[in-house]
C-alpha atoms as a PDB file:
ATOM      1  CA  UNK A   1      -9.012 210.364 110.264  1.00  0.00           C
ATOM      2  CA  UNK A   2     -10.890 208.479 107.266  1.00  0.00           C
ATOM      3  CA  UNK A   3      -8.129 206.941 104.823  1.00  0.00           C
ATOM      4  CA  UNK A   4      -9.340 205.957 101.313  1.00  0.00           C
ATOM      5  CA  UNK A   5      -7.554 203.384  99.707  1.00  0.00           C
ATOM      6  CA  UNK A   6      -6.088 203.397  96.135  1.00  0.00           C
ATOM      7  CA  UNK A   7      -7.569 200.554  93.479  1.00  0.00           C
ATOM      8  CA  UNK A   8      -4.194 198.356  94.113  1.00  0.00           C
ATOM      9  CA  UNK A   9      -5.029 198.558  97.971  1.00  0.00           C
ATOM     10  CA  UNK A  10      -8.624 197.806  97.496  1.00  0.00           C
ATOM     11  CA  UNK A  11      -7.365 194.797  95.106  1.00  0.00           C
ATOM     12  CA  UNK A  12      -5.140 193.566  97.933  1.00  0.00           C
ATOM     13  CA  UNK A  13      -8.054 194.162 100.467  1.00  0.00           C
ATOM     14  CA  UNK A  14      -9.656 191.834  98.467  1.00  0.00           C
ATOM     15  CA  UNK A  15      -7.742 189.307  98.757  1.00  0.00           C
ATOM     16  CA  UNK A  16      -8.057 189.622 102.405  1.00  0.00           C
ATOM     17  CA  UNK A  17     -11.358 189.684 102.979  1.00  0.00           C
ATOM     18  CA  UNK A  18     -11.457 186.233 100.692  1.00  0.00           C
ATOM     19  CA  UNK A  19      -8.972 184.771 102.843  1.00  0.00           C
ATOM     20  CA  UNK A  20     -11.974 184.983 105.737  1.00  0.00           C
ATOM     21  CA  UNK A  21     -14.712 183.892 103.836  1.00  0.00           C
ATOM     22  CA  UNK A  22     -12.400 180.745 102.571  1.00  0.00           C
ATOM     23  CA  UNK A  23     -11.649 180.276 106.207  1.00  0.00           C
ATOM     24  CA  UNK A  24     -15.455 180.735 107.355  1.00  0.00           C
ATOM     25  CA  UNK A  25     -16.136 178.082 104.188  1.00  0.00           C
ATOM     26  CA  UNK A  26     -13.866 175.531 106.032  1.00  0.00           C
ATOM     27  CA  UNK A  27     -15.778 176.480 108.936  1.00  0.00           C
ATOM     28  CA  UNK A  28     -19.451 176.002 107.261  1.00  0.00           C
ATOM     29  CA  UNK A  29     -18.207 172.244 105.873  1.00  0.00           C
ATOM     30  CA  UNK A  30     -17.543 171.261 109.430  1.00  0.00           C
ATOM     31  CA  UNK A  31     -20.104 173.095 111.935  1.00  0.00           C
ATOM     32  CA  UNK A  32     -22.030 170.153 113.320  1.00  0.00           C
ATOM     33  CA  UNK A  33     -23.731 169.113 116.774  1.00  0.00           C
ATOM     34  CA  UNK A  34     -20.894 167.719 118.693  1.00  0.00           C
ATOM     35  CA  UNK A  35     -17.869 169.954 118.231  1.00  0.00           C
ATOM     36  CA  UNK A  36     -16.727 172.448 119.976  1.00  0.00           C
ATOM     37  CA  UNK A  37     -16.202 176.096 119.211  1.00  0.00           C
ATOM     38  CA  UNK A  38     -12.354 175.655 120.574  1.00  0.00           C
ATOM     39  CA  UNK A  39     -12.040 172.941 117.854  1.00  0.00           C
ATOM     40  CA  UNK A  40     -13.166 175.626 115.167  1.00  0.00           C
ATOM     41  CA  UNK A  41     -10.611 178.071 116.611  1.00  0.00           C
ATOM     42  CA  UNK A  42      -7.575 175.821 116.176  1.00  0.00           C
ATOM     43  CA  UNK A  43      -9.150 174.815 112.255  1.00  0.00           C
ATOM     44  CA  UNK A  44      -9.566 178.279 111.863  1.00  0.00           C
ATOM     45  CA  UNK A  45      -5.669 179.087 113.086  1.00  0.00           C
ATOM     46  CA  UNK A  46      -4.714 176.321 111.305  1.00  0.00           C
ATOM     47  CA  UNK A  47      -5.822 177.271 108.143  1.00  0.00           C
ATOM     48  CA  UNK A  48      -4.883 181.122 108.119  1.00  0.00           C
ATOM     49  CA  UNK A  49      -1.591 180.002 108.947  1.00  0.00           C
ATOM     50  CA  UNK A  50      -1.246 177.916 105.700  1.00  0.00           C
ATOM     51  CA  UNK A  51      -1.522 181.007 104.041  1.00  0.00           C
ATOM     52  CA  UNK A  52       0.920 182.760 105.024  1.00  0.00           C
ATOM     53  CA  UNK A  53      -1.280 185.045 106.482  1.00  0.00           C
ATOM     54  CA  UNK A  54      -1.880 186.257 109.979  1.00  0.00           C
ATOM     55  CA  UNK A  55      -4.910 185.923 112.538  1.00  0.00           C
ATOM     56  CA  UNK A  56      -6.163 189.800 113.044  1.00  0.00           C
ATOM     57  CA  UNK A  57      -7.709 189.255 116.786  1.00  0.00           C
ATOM     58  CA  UNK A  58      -5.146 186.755 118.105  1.00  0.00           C
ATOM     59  CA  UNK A  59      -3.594 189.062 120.911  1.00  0.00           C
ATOM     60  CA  UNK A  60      -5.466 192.505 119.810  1.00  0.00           C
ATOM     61  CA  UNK A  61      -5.637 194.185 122.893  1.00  0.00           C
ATOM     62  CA  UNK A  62      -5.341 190.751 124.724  1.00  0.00           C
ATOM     63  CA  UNK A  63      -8.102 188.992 123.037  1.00  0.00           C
ATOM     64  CA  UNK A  64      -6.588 185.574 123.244  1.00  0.00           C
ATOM     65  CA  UNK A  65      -8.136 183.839 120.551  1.00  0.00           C
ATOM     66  CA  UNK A  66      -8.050 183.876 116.464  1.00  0.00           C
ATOM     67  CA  UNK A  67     -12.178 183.636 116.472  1.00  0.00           C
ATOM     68  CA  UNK A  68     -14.649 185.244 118.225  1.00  0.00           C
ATOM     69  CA  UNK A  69     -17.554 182.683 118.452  1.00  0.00           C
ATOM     70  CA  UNK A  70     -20.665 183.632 119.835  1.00  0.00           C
ATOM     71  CA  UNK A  71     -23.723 181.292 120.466  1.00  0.00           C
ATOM     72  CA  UNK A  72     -27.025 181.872 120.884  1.00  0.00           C
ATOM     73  CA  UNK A  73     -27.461 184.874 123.397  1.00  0.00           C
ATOM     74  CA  UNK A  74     -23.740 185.881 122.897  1.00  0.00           C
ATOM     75  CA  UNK A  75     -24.017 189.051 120.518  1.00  0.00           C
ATOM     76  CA  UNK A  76     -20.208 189.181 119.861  1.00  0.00           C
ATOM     77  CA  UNK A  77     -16.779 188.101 121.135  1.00  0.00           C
ATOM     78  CA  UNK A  78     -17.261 185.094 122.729  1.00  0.00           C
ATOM     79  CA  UNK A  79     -14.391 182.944 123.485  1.00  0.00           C
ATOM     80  CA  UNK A  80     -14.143 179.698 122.008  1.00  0.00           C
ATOM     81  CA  UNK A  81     -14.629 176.600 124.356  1.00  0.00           C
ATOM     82  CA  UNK A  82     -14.653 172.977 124.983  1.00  0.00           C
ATOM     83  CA  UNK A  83     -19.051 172.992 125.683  1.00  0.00           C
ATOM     84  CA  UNK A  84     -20.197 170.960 122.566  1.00  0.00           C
ATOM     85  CA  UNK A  85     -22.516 172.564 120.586  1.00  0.00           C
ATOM     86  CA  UNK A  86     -26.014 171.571 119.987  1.00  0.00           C
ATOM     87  CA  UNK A  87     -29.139 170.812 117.693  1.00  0.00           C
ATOM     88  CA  UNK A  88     -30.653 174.467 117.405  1.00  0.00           C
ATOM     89  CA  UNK A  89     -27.775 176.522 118.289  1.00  0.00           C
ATOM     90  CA  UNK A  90     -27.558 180.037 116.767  1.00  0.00           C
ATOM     91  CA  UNK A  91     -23.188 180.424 116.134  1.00  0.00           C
ATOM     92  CA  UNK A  92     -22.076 183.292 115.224  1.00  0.00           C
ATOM     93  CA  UNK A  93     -18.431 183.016 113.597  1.00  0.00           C
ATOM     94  CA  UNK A  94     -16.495 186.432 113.286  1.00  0.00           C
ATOM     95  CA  UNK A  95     -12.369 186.672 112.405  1.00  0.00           C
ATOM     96  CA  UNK A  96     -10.279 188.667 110.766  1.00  0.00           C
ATOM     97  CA  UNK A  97      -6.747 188.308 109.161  1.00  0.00           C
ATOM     98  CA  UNK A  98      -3.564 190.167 108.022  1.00  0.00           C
ATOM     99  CA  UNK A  99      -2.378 189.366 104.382  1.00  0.00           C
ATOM    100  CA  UNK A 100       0.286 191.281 102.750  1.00  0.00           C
ATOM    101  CA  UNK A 101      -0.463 194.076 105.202  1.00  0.00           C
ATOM    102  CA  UNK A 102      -4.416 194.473 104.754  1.00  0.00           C
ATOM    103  CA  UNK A 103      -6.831 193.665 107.387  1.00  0.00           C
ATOM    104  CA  UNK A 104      -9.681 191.694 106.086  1.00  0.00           C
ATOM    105  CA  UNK A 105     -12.872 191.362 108.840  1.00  0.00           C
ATOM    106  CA  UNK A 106     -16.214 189.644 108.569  1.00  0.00           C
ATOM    107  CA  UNK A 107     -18.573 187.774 110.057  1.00  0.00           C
ATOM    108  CA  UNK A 108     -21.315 184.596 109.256  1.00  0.00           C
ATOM    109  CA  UNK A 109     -24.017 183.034 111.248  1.00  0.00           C
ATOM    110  CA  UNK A 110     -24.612 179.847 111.143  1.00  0.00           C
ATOM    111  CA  UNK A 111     -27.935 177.414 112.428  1.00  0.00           C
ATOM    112  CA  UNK A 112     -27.250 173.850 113.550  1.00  0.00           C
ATOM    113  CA  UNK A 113     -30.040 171.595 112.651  1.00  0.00           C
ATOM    114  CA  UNK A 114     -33.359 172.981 113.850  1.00  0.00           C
ATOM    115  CA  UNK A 115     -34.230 176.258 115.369  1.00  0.00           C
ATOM    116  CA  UNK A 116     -37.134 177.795 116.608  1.00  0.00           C
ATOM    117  CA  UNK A 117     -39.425 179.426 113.248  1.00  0.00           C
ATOM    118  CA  UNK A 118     -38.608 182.892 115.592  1.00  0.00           C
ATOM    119  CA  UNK A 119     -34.807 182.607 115.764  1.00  0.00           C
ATOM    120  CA  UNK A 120     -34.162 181.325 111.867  1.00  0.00           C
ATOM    121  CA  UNK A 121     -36.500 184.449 110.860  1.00  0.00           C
ATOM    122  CA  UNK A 122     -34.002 186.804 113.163  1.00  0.00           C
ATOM    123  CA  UNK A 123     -31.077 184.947 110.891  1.00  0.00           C
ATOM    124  CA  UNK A 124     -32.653 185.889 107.510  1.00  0.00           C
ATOM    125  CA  UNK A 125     -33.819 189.542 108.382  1.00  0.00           C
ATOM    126  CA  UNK A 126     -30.749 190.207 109.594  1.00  0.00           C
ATOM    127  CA  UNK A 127     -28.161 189.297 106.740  1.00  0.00           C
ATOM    128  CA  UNK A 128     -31.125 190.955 104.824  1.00  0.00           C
ATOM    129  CA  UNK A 129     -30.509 194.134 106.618  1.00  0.00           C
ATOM    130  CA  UNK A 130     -26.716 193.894 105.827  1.00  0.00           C
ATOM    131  CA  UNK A 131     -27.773 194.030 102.197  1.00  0.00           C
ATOM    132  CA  UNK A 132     -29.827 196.814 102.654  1.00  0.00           C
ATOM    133  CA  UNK A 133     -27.163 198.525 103.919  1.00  0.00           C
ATOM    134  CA  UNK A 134     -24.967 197.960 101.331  1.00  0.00           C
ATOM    135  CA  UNK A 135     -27.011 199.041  98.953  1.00  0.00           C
ATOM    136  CA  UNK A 136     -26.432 202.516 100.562  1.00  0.00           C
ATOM    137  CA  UNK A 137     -22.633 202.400 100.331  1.00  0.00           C
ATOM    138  CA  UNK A 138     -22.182 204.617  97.184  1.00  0.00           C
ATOM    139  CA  UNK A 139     -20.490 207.882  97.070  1.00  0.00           C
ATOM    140  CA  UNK A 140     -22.241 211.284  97.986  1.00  0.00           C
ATOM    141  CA  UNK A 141     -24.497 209.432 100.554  1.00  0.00           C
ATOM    142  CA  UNK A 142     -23.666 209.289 104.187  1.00  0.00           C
ATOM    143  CA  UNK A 143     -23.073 206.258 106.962  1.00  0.00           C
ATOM    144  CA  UNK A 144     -26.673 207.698 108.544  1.00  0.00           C
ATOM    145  CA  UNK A 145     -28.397 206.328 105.094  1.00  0.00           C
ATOM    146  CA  UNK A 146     -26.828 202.768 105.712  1.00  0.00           C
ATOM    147  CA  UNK A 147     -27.105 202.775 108.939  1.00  0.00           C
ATOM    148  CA  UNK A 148     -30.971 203.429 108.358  1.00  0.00           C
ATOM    149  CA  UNK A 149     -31.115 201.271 105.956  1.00  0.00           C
ATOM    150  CA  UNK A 150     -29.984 198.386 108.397  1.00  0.00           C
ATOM    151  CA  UNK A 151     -32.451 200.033 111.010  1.00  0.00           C
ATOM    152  CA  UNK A 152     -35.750 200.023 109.037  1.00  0.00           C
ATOM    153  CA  UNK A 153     -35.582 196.448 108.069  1.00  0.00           C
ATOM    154  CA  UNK A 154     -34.877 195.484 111.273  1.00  0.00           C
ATOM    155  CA  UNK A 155     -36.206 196.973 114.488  1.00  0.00           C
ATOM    156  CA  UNK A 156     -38.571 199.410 112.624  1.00  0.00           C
ATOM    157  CA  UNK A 157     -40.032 196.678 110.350  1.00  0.00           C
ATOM    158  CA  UNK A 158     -39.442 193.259 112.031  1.00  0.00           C
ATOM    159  CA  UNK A 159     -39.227 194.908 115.933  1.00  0.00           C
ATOM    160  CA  UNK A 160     -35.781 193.366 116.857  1.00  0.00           C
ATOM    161  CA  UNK A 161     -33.840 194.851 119.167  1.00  0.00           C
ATOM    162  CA  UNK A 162     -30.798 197.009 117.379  1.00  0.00           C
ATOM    163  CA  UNK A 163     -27.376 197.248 119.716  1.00  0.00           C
ATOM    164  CA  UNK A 164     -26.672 200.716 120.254  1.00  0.00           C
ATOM    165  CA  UNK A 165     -22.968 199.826 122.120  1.00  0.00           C
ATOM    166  CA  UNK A 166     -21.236 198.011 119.162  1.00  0.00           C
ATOM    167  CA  UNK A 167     -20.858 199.568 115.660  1.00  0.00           C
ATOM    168  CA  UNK A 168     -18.988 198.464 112.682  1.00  0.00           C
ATOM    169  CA  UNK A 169     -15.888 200.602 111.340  1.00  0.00           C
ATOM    170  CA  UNK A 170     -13.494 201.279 108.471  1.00  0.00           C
ATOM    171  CA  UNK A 171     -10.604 198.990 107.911  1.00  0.00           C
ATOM    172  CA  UNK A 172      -7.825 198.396 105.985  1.00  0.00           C
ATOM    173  CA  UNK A 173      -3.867 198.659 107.476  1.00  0.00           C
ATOM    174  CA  UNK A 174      -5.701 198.509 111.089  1.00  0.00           C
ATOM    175  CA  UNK A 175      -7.892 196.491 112.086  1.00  0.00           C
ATOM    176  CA  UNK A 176     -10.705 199.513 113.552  1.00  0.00           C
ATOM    177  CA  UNK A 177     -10.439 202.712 111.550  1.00  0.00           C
ATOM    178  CA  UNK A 178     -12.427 205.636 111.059  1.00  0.00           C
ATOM    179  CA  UNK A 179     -15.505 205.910 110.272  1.00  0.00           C
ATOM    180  CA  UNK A 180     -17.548 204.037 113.083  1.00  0.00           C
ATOM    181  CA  UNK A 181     -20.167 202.438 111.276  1.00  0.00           C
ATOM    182  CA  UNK A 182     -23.739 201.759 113.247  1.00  0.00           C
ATOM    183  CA  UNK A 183     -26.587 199.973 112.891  1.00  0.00           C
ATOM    184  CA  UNK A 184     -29.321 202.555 113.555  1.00  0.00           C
ATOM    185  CA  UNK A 185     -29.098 206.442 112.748  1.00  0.00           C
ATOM    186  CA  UNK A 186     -31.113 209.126 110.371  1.00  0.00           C
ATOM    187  CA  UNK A 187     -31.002 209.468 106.655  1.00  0.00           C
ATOM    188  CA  UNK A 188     -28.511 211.855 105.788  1.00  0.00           C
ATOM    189  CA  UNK A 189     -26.375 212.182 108.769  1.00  0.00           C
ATOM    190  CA  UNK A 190     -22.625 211.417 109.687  1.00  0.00           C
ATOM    191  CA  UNK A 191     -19.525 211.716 107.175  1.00  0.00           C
ATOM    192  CA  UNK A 192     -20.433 211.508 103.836  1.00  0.00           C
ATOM    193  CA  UNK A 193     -19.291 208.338 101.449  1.00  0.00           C
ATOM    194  CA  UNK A 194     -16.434 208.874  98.989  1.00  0.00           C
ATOM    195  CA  UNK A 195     -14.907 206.149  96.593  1.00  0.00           C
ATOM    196  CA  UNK A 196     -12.838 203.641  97.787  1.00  0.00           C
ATOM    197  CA  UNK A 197     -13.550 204.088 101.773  1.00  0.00           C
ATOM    198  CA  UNK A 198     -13.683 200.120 102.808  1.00  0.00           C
ATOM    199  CA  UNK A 199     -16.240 199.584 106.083  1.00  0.00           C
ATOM    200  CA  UNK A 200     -16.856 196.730 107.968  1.00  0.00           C
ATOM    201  CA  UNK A 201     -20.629 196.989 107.845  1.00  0.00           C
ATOM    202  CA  UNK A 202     -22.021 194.432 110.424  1.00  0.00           C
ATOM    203  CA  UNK A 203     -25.428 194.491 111.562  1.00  0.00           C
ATOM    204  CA  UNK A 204     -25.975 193.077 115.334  1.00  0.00           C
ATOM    205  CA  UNK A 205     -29.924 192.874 116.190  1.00  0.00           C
ATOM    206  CA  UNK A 206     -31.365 190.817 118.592  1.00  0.00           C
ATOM    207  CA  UNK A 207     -34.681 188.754 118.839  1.00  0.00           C
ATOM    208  CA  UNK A 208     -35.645 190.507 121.997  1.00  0.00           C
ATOM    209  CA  UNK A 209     -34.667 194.169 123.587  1.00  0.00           C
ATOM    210  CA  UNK A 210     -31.696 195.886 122.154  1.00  0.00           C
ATOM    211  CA  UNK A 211     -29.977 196.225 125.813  1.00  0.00           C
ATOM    212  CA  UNK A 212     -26.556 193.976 126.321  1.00  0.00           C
ATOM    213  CA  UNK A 213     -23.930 193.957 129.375  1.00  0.00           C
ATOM    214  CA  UNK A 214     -20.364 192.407 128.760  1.00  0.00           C
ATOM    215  CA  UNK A 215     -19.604 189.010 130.967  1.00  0.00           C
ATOM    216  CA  UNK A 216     -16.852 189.100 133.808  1.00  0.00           C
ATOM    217  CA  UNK A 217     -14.224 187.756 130.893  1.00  0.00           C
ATOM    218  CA  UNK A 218     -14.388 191.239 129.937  1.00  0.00           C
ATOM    219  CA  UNK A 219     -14.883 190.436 126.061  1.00  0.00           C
ATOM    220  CA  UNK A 220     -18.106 188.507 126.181  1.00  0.00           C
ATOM    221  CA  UNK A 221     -20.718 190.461 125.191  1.00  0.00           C
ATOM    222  CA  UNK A 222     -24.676 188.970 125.773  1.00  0.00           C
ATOM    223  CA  UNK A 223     -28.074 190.147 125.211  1.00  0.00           C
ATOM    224  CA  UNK A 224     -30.054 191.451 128.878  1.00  0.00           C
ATOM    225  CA  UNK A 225     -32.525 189.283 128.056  1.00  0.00           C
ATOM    226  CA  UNK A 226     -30.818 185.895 127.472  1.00  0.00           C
ATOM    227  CA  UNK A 227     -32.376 186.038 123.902  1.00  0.00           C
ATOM    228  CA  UNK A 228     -30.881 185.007 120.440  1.00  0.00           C
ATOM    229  CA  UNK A 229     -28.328 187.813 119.048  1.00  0.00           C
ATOM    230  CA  UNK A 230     -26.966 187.151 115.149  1.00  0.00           C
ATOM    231  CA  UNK A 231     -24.337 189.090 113.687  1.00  0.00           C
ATOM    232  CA  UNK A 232     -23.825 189.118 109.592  1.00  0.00           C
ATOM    233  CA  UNK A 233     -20.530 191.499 108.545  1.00  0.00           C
ATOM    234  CA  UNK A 234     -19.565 191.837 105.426  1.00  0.00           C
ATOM    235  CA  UNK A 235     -16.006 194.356 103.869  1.00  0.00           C
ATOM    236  CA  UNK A 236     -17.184 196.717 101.643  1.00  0.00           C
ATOM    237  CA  UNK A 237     -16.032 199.239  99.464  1.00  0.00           C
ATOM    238  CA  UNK A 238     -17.640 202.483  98.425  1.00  0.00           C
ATOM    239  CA  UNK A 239     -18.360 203.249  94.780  1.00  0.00           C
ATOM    240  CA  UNK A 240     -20.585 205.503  92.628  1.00  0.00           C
ATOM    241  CA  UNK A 241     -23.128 203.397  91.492  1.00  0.00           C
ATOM    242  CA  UNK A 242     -23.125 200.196  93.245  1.00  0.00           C
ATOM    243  CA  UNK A 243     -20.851 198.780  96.642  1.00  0.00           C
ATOM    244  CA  UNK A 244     -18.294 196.406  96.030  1.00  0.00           C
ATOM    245  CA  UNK A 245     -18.534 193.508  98.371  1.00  0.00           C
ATOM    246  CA  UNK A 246     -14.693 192.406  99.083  1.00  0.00           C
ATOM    247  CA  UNK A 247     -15.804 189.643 100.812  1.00  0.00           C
ATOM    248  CA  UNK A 248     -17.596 186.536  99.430  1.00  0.00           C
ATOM    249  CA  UNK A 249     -20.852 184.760 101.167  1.00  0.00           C
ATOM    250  CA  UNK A 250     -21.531 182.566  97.937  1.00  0.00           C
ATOM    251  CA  UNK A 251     -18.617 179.605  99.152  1.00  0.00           C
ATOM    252  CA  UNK A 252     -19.781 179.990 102.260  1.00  0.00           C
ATOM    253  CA  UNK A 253     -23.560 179.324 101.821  1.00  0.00           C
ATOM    254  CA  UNK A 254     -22.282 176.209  99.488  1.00  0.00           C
ATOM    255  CA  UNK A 255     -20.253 174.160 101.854  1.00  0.00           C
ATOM    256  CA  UNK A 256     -23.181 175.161 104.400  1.00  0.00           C
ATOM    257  CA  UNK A 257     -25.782 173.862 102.189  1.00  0.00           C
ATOM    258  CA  UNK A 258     -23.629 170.905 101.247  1.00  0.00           C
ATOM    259  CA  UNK A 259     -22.908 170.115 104.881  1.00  0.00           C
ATOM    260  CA  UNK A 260     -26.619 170.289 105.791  1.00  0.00           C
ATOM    261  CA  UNK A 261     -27.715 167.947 103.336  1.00  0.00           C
ATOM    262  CA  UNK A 262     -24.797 165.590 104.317  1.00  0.00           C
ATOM    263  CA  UNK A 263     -25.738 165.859 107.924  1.00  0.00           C
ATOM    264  CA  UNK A 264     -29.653 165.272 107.509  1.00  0.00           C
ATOM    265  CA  UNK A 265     -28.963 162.094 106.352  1.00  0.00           C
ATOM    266  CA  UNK A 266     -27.913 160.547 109.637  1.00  0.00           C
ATOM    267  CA  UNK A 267     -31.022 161.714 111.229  1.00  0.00           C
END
């Protein structure tokens, strides 16, 4: 069942989704070579906390973690650890939390330092492709014309490999609602798109083939090929002219810029 939310639930929605991309700012002024994705995980915790809000994957269905960080060839829910990350290292930073009720759910990724010309291309095509796709989120079109949208500019244009087995979703009291929301479809297919439906739109295309299997951990999912994955996820709610981002990538992209700058200078 597809709920659609009222303009005072969207408002508080709002504030959730900010409450990520604040957390995944604290996130981008820290991300270096050197420390650990556990480390980020207990910031992250840390921080949500001194809200007053509530980590949204901490204990969901036994995930035991507040992040899911996923590195290079991880596509989505890794688990945080002590490994040290490292010059060149695709991380891919997704959380959620719980504020006054409301879910809010998105995801960044980041580069460390240097990357191969092949992988930082993957990074900008994809959080390209999540734009795309939200330019699609208006009413009386359907989730097959985002979900194109997000197709075309990536595996049809660039030939990256689009997972099939993960799909973004509605959200708002729960964490996963209806609609599923994928990455690849046809124009004018699936449920069409009426004001104030929120999605989790969240593009997950990898530099090689599209096929993935999940590690023994049971969460871990990586690409078949042990090539890059990035993930880009944004809350968004449906309108009739133009999608209204909930979430905020702006104070993100500043602290990372910021940070970058700071951390060029010791090299």
């Amino acid at each position: 069942m597809i709920h659609y939310k009222t303009e005072s639930e969207v408002a508080l929605m709002k504030e959730a989704a900010l409450l990520v991309s604040k957390t995944l700012t604290e996130v981008a002024k820290v991300l270096k070579p050197g420390i650990t994705t556990l480390q980020i995980d207990k910031l992250c915790f840390e921080f949500v906390k001194d809200q007053k809000a509530i980590p949204s994957f901490l204990n969901y269905r036994g995930y035991p973690f507040t992040i899911c960080a996923s590195v290079n060839d991880v596509v989505v829910h890794g688990f945080p650890n002590n490994t040290s990350l490292k010059e060149g290292d695709i991380v891919s930073i997704d959380m959620g939390v719980i504020l006054n009720g409301w879910h809010g759910d998105h995801a960044y990724t980041f580069i460390l330092g240097e990357a191969s010309p092949a992988e930082i291309e993957l990074v900008k095509v994809t959080k390209e492709s999540l734009y795309k796709g939200i330019e699609k989120a208006i009413v009386n079109n359907r989730i097959g014309d985002i979900a194109h949208a997000i197709q075309e500019h990536t595996e049809i244009k660039h030939g990256y490999g689009v997972v099939r087995e993960l799909v973004g979703h509605g959200l708002g009291r729960s964490l996963h609602e209806d609609p599923q929301m994928p990455n690849y479809g046809k124009r004018g297919s699936g449920p069409k798109l009426k004001e104030n439906l929120v999605l989790a739109i969240e593009p997950m295309i990898n530099l090689g083939t599209r096929e993935v299997y999940t590690d023994k951990d049971g969460w871990t999912v990586k690409t078949r090929d042990g090539k890059a994955s990035v993930h880009f996820e944004h809350d968004v709610c449906v309108k009739r002219n133009k999608a209204l981002i909930l979430s905020d990538y702006s104070i993100i992209e500043a602290a990372e810029k910021a940070n970058n700058e700071l951390n060029s200078t010791y090299y």
